[in-house]
PDB file of N, CA and C in Angstrom:
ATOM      1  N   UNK A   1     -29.838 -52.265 108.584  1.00  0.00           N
ATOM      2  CA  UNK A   1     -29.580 -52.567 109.988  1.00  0.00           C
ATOM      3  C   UNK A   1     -28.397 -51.750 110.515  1.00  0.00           C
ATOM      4  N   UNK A   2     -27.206 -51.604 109.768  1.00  0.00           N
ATOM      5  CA  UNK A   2     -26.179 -50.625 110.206  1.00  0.00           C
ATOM      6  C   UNK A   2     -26.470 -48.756 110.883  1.00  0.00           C
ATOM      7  N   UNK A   3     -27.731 -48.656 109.589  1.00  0.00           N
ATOM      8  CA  UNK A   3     -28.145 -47.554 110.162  1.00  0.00           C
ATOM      9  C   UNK A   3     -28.531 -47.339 111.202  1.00  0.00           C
ATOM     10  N   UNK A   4     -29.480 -48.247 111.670  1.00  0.00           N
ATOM     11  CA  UNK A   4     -30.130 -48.442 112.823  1.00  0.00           C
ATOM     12  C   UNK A   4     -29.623 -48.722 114.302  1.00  0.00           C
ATOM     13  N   UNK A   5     -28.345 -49.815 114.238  1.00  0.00           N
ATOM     14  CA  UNK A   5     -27.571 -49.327 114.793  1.00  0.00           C
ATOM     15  C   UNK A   5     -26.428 -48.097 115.297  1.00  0.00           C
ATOM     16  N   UNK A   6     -26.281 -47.657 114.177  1.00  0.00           N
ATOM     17  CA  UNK A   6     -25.611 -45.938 114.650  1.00  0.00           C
ATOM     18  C   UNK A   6     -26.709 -45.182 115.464  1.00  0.00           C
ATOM     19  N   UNK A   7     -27.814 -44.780 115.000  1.00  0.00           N
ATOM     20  CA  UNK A   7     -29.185 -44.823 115.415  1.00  0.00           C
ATOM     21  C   UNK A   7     -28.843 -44.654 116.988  1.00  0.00           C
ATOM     22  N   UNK A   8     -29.176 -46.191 117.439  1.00  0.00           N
ATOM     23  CA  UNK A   8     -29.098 -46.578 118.780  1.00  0.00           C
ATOM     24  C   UNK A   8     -28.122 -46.099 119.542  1.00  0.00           C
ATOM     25  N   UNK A   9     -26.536 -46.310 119.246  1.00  0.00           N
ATOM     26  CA  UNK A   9     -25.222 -46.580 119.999  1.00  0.00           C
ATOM     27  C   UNK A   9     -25.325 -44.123 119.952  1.00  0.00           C
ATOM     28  N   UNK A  10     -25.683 -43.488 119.091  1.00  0.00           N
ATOM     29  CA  UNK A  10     -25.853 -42.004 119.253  1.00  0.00           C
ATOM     30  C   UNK A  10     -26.291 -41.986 120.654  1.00  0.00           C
ATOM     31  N   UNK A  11     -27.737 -42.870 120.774  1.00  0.00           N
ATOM     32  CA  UNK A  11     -28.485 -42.743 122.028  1.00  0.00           C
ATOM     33  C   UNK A  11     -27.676 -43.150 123.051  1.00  0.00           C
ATOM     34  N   UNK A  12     -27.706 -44.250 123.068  1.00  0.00           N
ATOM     35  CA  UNK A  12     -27.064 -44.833 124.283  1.00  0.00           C
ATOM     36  C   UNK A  12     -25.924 -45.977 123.997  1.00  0.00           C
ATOM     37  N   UNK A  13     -24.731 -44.943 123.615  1.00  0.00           N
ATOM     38  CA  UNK A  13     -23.362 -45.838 123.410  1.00  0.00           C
ATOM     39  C   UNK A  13     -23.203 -47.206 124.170  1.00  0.00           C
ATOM     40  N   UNK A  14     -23.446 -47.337 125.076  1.00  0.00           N
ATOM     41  CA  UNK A  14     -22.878 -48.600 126.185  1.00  0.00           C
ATOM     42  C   UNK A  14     -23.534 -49.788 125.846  1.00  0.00           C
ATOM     43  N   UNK A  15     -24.269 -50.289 125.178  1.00  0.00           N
ATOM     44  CA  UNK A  15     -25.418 -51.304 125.119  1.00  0.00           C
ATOM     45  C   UNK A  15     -24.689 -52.066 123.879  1.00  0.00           C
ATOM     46  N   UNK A  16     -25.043 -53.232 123.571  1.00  0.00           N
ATOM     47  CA  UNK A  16     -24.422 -54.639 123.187  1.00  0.00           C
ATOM     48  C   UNK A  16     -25.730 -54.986 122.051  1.00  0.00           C
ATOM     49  N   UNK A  17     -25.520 -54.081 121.045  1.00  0.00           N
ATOM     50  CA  UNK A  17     -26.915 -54.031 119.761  1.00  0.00           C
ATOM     51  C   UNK A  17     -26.885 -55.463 119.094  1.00  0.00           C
ATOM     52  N   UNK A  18     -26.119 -55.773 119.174  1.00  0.00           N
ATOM     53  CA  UNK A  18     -25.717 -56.450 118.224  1.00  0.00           C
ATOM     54  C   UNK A  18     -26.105 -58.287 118.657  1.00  0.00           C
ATOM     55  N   UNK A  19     -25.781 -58.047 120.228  1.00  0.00           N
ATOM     56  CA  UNK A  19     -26.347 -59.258 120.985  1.00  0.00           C
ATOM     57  C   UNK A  19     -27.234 -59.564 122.067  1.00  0.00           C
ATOM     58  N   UNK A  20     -27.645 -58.115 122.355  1.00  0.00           N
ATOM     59  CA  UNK A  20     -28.584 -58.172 123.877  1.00  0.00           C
ATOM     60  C   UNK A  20     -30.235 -58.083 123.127  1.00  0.00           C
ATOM     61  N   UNK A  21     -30.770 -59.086 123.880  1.00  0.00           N
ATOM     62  CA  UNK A  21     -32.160 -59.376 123.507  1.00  0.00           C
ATOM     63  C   UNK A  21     -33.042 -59.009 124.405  1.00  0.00           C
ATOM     64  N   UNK A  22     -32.410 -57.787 125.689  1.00  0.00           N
ATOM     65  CA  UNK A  22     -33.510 -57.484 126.834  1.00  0.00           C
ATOM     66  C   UNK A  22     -32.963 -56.197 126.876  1.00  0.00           C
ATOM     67  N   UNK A  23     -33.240 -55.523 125.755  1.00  0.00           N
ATOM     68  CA  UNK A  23     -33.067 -54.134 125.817  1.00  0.00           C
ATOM     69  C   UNK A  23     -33.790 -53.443 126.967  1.00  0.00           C
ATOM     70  N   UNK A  24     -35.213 -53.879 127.346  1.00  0.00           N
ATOM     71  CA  UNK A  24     -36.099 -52.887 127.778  1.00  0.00           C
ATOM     72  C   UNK A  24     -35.728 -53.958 129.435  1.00  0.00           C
ATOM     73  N   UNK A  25     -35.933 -55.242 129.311  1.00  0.00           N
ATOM     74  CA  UNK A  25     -36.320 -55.556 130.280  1.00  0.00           C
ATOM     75  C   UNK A  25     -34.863 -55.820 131.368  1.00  0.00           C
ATOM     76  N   UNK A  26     -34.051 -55.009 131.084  1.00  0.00           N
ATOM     77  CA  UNK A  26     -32.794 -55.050 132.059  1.00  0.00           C
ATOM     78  C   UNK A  26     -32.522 -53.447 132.138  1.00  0.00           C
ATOM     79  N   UNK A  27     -33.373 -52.798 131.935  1.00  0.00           N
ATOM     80  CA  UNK A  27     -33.255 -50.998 131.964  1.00  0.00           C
ATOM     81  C   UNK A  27     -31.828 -50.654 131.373  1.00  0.00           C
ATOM     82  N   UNK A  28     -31.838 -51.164 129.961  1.00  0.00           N
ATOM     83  CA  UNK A  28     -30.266 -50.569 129.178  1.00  0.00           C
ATOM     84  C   UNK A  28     -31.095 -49.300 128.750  1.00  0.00           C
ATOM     85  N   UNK A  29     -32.539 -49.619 128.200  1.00  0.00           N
ATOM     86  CA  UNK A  29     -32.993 -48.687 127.091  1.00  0.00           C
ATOM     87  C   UNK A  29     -34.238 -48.130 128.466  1.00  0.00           C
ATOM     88  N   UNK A  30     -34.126 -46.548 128.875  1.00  0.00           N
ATOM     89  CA  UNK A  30     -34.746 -46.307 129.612  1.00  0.00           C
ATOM     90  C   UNK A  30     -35.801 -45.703 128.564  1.00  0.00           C
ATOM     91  N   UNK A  31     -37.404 -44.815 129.600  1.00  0.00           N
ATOM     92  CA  UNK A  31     -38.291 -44.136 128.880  1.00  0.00           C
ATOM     93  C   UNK A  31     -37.947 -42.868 127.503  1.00  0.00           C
ATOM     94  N   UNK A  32     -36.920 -41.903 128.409  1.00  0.00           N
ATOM     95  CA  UNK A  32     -36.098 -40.864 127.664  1.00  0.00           C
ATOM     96  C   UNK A  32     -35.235 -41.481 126.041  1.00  0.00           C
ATOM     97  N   UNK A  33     -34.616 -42.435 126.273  1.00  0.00           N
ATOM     98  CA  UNK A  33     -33.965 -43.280 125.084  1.00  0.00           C
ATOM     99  C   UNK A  33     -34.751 -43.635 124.567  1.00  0.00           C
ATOM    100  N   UNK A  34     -36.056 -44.412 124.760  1.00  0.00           N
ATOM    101  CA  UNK A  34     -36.999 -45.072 123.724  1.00  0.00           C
ATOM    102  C   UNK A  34     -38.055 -43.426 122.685  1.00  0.00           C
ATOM    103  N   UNK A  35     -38.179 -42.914 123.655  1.00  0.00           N
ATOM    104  CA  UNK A  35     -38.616 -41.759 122.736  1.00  0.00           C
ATOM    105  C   UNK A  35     -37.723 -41.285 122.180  1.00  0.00           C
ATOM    106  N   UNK A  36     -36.444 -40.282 122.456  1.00  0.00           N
ATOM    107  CA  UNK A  36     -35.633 -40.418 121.393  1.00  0.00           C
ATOM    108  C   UNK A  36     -35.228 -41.219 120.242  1.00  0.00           C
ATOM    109  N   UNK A  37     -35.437 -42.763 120.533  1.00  0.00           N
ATOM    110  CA  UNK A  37     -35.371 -43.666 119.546  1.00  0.00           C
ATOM    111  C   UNK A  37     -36.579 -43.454 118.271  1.00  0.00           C
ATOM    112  N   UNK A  38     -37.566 -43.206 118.844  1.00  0.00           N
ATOM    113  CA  UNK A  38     -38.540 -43.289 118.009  1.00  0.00           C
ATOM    114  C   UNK A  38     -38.645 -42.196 117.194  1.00  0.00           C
ATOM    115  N   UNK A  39     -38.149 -41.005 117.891  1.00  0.00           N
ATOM    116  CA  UNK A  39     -38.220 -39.681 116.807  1.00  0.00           C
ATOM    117  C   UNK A  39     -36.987 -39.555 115.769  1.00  0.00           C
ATOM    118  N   UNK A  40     -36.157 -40.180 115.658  1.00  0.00           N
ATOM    119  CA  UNK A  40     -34.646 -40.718 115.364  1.00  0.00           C
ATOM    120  C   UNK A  40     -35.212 -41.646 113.855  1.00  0.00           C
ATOM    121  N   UNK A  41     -36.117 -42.655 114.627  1.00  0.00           N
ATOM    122  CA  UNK A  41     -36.740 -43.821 113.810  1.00  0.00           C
ATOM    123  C   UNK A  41     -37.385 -43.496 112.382  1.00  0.00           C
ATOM    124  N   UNK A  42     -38.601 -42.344 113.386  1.00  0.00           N
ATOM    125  CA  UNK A  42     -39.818 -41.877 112.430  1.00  0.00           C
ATOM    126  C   UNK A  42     -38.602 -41.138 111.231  1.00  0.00           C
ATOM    127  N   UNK A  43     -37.656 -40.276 111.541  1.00  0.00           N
ATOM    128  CA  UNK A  43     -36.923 -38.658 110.853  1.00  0.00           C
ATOM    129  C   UNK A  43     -36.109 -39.681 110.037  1.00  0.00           C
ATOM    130  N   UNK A  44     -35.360 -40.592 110.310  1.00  0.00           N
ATOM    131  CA  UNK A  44     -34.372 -41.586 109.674  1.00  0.00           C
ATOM    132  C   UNK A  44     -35.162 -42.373 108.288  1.00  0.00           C
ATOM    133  N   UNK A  45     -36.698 -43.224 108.640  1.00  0.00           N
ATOM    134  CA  UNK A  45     -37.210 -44.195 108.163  1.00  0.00           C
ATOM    135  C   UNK A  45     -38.373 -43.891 107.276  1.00  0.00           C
ATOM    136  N   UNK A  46     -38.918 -42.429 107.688  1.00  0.00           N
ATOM    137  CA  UNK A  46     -39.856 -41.915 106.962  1.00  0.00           C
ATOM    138  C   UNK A  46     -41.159 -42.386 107.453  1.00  0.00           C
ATOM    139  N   UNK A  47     -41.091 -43.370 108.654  1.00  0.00           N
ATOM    140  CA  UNK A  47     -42.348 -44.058 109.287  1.00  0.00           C
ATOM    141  C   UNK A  47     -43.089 -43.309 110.334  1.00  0.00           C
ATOM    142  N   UNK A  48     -44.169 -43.712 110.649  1.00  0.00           N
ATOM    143  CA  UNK A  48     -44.828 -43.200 112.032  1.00  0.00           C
ATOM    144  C   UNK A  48     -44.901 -44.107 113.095  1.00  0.00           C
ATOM    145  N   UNK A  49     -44.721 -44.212 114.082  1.00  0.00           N
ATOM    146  CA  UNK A  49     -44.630 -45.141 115.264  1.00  0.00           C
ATOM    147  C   UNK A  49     -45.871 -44.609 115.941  1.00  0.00           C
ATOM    148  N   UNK A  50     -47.066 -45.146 116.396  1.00  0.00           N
ATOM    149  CA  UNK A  50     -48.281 -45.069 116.707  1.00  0.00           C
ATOM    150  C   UNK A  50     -47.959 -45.617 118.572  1.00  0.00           C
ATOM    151  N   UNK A  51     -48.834 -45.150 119.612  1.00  0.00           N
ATOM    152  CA  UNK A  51     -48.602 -45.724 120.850  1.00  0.00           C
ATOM    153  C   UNK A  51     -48.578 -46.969 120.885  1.00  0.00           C
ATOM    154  N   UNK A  52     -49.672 -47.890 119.767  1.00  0.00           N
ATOM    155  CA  UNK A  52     -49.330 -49.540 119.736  1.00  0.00           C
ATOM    156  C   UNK A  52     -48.173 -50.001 119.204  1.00  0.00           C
ATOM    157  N   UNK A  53     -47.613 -49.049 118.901  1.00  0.00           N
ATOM    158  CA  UNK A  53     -46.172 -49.496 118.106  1.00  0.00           C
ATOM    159  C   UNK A  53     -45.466 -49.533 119.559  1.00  0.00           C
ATOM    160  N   UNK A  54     -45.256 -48.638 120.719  1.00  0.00           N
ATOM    161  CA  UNK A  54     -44.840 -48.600 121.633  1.00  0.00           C
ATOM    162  C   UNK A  54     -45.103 -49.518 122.869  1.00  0.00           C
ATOM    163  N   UNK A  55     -44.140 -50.819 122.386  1.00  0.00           N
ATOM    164  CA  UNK A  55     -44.446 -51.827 123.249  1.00  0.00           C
ATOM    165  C   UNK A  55     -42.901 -52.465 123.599  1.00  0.00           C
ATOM    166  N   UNK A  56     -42.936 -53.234 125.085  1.00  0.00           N
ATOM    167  CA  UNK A  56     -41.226 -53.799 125.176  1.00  0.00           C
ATOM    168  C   UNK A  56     -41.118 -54.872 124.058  1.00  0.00           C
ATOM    169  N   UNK A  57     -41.889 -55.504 123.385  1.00  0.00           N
ATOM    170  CA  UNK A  57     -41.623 -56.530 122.436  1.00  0.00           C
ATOM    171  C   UNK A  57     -40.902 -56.002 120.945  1.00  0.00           C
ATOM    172  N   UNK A  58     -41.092 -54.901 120.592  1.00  0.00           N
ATOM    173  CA  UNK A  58     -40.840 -54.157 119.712  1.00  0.00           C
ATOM    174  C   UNK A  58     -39.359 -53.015 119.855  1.00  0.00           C
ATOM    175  N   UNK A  59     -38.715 -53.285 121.349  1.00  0.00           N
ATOM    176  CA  UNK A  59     -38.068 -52.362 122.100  1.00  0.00           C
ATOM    177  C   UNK A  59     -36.668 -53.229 122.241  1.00  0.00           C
ATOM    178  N   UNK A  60     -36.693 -54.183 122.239  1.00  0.00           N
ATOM    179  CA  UNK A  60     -36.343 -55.472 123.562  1.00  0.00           C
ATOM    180  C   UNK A  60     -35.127 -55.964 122.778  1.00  0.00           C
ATOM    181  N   UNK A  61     -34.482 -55.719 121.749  1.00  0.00           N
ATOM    182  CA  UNK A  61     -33.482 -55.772 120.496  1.00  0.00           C
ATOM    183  C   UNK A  61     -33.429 -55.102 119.242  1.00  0.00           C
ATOM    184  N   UNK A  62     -32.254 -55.031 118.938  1.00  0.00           N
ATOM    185  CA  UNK A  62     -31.695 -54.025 117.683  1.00  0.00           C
ATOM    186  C   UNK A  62     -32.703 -55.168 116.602  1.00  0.00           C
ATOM    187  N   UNK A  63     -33.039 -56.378 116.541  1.00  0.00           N
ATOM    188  CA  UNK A  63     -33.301 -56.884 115.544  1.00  0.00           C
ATOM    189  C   UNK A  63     -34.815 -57.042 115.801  1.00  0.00           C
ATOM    190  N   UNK A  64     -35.473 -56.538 116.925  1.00  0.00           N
ATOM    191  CA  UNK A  64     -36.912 -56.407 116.781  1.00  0.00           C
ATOM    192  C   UNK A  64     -37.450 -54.865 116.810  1.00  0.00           C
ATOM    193  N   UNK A  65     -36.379 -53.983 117.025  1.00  0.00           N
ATOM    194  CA  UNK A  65     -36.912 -52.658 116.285  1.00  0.00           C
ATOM    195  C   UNK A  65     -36.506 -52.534 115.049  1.00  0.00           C
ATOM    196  N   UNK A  66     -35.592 -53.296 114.415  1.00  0.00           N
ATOM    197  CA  UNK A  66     -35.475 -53.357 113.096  1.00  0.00           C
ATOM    198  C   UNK A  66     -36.332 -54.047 112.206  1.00  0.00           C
ATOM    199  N   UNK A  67     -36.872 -54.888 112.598  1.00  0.00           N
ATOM    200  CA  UNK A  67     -38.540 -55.706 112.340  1.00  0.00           C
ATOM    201  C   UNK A  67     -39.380 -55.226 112.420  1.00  0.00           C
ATOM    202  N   UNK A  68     -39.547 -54.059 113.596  1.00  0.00           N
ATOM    203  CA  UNK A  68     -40.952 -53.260 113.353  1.00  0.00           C
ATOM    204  C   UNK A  68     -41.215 -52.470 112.458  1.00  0.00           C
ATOM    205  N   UNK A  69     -39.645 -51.291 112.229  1.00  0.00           N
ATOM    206  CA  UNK A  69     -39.405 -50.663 110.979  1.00  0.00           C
ATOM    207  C   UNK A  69     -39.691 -51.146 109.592  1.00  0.00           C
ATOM    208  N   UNK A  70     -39.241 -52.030 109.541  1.00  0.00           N
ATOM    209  CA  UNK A  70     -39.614 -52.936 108.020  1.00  0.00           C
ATOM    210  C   UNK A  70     -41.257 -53.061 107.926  1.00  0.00           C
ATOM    211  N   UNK A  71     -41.807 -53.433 108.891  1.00  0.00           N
ATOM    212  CA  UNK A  71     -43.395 -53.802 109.136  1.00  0.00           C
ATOM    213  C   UNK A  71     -44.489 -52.358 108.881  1.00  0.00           C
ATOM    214  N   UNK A  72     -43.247 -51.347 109.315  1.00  0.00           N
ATOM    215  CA  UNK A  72     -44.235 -50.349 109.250  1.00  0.00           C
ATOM    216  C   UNK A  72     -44.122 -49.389 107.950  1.00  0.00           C
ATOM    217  N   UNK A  73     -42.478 -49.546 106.898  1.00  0.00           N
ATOM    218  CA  UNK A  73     -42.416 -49.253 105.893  1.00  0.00           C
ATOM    219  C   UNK A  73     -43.267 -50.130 104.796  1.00  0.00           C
ATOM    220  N   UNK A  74     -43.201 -51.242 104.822  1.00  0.00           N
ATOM    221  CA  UNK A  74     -44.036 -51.523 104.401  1.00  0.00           C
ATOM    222  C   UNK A  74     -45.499 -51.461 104.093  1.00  0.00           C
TER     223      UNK A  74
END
């Protein structure tokens, strides 16, 4: 999870990883940041993020893109 946070705060320093649960749905994490996130994700995690992977539920906190990661290393 630490990683993942550095990860994020590279992208977009200003945002509250640690406690904000409306990443997507208060426009912290715009379109440009979420793709960067994901190519960051895939190069970091060794995973592939598929367009169904690309959803605000999966976006929306440091601890539900850290849940998807796990879901998809697995």
């Amino acid at each position: 999870m630490e990683e993942l946070i550095e990860i994020l705060e590279d992208i977009q320093p200003d945002a509250d990883y640690e406690t904000c649960e409306t990443l997507i749905d208060d426009g912290i994490l715009d379109s440009f940041a979420i793709l960067s996130i994901i190519t960051e994700l895939q190069d970091a995690y060794d995973i592939r993020i598929t367009p169904a992977d690309i959803v605000p539920a999966n976006f929306n906190s440091a601890k539900a893109i850290y849940a998807m990661v796990k879901r998809l290393q697995g």
